[in-house]
PDB file of N, CA and C in Angstrom:
ATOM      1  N   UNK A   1      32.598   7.517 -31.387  1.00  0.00           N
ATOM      2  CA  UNK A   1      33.734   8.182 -32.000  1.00  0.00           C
ATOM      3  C   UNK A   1      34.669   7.132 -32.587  1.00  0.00           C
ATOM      4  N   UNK A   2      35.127   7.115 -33.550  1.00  0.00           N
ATOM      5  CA  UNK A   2      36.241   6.748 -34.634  1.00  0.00           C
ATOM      6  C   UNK A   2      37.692   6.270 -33.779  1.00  0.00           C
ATOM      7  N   UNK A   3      37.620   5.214 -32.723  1.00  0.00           N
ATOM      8  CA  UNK A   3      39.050   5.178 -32.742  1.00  0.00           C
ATOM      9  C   UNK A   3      40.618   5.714 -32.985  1.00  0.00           C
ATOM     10  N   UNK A   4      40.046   5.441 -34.322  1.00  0.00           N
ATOM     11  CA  UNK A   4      41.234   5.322 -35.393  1.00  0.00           C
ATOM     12  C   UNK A   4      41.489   7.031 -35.748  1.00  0.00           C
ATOM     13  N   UNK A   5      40.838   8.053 -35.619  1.00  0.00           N
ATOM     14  CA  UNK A   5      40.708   9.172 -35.480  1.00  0.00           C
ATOM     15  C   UNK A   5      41.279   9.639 -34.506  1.00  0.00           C
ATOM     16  N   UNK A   6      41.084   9.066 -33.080  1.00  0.00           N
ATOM     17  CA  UNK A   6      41.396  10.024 -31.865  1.00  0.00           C
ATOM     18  C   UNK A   6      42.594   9.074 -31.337  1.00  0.00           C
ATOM     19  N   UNK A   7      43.349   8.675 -32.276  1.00  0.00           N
ATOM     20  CA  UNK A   7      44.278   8.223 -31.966  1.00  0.00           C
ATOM     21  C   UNK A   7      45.577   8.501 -32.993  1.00  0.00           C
ATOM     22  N   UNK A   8      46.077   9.023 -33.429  1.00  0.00           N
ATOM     23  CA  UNK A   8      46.639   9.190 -34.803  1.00  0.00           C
ATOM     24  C   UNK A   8      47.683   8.758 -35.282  1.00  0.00           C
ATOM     25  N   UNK A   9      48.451   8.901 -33.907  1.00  0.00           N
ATOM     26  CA  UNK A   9      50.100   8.380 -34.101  1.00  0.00           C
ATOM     27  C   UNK A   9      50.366   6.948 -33.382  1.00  0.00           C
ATOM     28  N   UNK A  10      49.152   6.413 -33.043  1.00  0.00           N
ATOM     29  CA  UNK A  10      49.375   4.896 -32.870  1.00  0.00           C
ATOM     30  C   UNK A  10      49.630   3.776 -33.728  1.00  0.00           C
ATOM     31  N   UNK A  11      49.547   4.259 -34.974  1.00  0.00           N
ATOM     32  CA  UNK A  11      50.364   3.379 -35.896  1.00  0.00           C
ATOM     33  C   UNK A  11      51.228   3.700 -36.195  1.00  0.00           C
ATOM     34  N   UNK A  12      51.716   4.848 -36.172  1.00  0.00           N
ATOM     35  CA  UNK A  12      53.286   5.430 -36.098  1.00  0.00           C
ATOM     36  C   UNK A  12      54.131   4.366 -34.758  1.00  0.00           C
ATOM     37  N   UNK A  13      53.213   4.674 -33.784  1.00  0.00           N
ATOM     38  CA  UNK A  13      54.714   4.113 -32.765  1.00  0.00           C
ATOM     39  C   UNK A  13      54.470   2.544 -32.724  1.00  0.00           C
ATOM     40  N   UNK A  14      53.456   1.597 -33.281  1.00  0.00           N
ATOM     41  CA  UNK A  14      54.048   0.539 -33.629  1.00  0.00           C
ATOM     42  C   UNK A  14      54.904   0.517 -34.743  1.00  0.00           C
ATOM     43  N   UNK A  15      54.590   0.928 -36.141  1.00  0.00           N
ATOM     44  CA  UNK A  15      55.580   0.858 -36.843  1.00  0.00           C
ATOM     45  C   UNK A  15      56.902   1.446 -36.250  1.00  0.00           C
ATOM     46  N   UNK A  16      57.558   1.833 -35.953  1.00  0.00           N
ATOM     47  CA  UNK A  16      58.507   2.457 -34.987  1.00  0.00           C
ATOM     48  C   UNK A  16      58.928   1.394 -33.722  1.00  0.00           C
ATOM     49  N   UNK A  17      58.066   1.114 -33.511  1.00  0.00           N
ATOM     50  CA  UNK A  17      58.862  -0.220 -32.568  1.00  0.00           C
ATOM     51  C   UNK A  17      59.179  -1.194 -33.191  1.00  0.00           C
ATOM     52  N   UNK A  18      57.958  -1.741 -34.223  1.00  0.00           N
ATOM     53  CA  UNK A  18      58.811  -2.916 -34.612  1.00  0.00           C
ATOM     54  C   UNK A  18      59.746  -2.756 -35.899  1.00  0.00           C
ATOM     55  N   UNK A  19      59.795  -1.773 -36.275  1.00  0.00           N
ATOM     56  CA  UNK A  19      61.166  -1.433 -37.025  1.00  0.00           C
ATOM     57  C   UNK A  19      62.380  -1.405 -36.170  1.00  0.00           C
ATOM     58  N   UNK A  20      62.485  -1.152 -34.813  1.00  0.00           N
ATOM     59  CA  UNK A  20      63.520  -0.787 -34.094  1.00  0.00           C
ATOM     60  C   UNK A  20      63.887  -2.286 -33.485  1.00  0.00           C
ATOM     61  N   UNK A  21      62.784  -3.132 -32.824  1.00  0.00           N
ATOM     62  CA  UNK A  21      62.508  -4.598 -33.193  1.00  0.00           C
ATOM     63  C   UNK A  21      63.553  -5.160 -33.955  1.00  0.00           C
ATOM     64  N   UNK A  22      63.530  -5.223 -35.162  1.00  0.00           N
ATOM     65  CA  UNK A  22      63.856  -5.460 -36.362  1.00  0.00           C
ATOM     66  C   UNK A  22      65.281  -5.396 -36.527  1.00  0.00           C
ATOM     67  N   UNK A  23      65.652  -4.062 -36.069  1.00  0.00           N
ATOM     68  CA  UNK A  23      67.177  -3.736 -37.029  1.00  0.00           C
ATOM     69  C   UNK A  23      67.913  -4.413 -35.397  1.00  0.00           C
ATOM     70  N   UNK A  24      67.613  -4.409 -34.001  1.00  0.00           N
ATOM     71  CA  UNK A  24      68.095  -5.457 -33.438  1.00  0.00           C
ATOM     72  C   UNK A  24      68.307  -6.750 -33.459  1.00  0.00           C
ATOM     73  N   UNK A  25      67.176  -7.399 -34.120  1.00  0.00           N
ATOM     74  CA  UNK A  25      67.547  -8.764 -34.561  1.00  0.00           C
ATOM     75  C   UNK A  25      68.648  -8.528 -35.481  1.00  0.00           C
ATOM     76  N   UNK A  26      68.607  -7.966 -36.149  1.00  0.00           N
ATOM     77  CA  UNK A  26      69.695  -8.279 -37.639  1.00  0.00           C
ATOM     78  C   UNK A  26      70.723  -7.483 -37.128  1.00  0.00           C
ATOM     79  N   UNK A  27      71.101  -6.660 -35.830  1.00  0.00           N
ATOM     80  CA  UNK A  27      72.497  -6.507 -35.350  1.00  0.00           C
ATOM     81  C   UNK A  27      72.616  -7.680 -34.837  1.00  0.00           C
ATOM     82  N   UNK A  28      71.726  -8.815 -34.162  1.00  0.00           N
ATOM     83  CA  UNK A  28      72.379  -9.762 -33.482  1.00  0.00           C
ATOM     84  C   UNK A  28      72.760 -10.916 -34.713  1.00  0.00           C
ATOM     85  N   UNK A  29      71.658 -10.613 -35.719  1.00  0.00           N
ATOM     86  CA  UNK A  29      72.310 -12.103 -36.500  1.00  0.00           C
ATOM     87  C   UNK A  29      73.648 -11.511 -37.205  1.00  0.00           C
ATOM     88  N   UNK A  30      73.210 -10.536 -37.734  1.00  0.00           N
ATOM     89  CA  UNK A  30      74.687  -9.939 -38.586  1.00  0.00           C
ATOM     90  C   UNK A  30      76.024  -9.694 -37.551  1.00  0.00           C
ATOM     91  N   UNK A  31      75.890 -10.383 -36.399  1.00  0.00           N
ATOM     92  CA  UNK A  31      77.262 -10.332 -35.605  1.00  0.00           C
ATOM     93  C   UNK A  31      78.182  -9.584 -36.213  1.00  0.00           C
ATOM     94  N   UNK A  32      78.288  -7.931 -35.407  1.00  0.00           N
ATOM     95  CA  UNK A  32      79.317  -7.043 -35.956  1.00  0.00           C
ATOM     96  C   UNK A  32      80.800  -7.262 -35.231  1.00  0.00           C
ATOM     97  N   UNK A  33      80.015  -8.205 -34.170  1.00  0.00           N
ATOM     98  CA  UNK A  33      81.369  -7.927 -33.031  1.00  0.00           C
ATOM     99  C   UNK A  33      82.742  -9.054 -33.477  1.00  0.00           C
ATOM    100  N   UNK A  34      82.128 -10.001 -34.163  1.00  0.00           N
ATOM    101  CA  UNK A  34      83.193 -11.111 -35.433  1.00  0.00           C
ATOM    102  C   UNK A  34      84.129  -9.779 -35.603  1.00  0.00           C
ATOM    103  N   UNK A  35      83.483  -9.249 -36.365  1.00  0.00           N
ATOM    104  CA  UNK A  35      84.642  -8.899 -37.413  1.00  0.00           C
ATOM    105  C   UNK A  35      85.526  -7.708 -37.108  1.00  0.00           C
ATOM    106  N   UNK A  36      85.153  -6.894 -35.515  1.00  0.00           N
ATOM    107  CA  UNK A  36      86.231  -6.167 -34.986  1.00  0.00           C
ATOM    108  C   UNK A  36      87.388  -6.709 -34.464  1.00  0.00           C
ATOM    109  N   UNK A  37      88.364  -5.909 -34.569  1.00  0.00           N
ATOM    110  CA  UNK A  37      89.198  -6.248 -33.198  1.00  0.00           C
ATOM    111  C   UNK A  37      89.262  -5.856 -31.587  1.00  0.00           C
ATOM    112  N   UNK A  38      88.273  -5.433 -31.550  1.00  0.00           N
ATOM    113  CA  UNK A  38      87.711  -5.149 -30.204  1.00  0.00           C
ATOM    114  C   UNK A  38      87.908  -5.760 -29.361  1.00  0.00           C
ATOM    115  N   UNK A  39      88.062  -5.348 -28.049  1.00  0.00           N
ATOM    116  CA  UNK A  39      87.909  -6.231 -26.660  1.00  0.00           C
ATOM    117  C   UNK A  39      86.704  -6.942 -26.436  1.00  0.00           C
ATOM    118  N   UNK A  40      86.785  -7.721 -25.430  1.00  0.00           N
ATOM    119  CA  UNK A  40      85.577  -8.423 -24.855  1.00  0.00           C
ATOM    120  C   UNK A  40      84.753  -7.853 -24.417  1.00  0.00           C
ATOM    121  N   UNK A  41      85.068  -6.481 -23.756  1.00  0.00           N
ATOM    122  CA  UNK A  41      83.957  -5.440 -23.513  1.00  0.00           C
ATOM    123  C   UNK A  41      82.949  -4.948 -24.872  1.00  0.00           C
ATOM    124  N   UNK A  42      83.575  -4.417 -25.879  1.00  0.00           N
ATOM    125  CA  UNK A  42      83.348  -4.112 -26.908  1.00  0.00           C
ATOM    126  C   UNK A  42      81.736  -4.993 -27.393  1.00  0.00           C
ATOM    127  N   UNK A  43      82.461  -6.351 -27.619  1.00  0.00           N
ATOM    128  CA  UNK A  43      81.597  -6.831 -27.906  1.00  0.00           C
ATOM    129  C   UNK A  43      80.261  -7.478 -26.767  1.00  0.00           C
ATOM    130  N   UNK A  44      80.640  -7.517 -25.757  1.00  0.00           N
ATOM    131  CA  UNK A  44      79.176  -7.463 -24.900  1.00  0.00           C
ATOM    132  C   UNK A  44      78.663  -6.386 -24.858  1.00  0.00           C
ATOM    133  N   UNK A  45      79.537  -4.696 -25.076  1.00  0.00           N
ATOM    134  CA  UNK A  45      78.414  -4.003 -25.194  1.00  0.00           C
ATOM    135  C   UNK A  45      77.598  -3.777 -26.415  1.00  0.00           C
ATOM    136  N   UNK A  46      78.001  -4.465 -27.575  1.00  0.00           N
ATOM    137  CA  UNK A  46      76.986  -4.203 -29.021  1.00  0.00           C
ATOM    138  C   UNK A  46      75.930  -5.074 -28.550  1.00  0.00           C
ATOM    139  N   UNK A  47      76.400  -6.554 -27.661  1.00  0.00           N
ATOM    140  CA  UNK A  47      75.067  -7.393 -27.875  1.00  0.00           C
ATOM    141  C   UNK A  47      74.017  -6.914 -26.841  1.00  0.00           C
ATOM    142  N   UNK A  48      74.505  -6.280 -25.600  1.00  0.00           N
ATOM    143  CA  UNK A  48      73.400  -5.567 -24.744  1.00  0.00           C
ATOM    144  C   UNK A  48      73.055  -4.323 -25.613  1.00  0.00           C
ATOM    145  N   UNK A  49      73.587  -3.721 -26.558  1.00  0.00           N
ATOM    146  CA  UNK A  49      72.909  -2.962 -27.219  1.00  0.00           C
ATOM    147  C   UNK A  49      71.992  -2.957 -28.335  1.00  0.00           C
ATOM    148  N   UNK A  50      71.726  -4.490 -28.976  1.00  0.00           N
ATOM    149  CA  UNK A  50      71.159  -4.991 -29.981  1.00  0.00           C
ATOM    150  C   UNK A  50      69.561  -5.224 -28.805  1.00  0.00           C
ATOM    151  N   UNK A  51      70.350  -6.438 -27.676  1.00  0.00           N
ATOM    152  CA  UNK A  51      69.208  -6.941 -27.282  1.00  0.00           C
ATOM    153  C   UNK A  51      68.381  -5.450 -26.628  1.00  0.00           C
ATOM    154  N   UNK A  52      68.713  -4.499 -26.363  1.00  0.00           N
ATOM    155  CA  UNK A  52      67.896  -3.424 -25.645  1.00  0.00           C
ATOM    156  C   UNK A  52      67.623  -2.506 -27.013  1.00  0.00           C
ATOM    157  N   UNK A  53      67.745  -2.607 -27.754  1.00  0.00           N
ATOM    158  CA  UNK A  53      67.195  -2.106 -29.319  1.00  0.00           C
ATOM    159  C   UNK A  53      65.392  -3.689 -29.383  1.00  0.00           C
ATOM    160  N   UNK A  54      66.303  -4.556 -28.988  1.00  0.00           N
ATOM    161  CA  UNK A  54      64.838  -5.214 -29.736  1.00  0.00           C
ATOM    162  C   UNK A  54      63.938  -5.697 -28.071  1.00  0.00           C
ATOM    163  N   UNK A  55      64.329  -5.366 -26.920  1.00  0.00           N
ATOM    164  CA  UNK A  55      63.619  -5.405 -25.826  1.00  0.00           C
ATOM    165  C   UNK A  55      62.636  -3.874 -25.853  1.00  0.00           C
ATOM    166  N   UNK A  56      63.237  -2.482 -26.033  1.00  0.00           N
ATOM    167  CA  UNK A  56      62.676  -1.299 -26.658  1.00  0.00           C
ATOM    168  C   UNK A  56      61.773  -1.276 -27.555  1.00  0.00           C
ATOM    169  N   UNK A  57      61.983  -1.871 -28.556  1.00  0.00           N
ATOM    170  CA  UNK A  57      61.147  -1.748 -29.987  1.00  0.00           C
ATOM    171  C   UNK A  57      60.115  -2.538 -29.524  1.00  0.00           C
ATOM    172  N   UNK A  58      60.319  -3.835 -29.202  1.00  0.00           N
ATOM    173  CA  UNK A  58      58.966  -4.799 -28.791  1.00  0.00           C
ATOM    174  C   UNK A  58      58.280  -3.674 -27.409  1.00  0.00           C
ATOM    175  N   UNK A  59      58.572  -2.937 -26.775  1.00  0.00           N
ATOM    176  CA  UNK A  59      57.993  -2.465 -25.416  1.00  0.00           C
ATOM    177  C   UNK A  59      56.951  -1.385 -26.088  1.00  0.00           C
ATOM    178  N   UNK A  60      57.854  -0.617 -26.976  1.00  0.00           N
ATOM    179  CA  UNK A  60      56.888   0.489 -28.002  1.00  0.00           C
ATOM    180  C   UNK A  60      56.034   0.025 -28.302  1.00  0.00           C
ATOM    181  N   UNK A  61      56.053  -0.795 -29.363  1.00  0.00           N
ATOM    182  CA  UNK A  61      55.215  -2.151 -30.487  1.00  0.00           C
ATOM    183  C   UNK A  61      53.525  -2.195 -29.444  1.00  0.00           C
ATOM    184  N   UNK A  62      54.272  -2.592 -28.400  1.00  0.00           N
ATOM    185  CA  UNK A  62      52.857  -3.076 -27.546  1.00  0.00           C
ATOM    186  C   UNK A  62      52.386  -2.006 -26.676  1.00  0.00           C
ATOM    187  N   UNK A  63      53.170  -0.739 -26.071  1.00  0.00           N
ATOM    188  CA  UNK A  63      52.452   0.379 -26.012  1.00  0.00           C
ATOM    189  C   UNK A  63      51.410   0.893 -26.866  1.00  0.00           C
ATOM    190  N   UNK A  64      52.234   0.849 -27.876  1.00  0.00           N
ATOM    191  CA  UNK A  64      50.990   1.552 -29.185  1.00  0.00           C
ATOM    192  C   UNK A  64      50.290   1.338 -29.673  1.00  0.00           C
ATOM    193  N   UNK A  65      50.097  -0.630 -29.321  1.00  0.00           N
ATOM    194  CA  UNK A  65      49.065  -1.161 -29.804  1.00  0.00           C
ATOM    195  C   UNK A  65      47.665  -1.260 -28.437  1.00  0.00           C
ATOM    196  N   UNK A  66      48.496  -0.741 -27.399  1.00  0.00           N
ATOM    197  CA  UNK A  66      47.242  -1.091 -26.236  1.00  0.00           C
ATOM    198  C   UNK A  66      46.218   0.344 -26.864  1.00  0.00           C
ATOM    199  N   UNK A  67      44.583  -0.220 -26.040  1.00  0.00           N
ATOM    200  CA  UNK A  67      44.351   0.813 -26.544  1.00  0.00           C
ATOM    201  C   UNK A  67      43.613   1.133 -25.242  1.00  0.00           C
TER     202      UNK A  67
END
């Protein structure tokens, strides 16, 4: 049987992880937390929220690629 058949949405949820991957790195390089005036809380919670955007996306990424 065809793998690639009885599996369908496994290239969906890598693409989907490492898109999600992705837009975490570039919340961490594009540092949003510069340019608020936010507290110190504020900004540790965007960067635990970037890094668990690209700890997530990589966890998907390699779910969907196991086979």
């Amino acid at each position: 049987m065809n793998s690639f058949a009885s599996d369908s949405l496994g290239s969906l949820g890598t693409a989907v992880g490492v898109f999600l991957a992705l837009v975490g790195i570039a919340t961490l390089v594009g540092t949003p937390w510069a340019y608020k005036s936010g507290s110190l809380v504020l900004a540790a919670g965007q960067i635990f929220g970037a890094l668990a955007a690209v700890g997530i996306g990589a966890g998907l990424a390699w779910l969907a690629a196991q086979k």
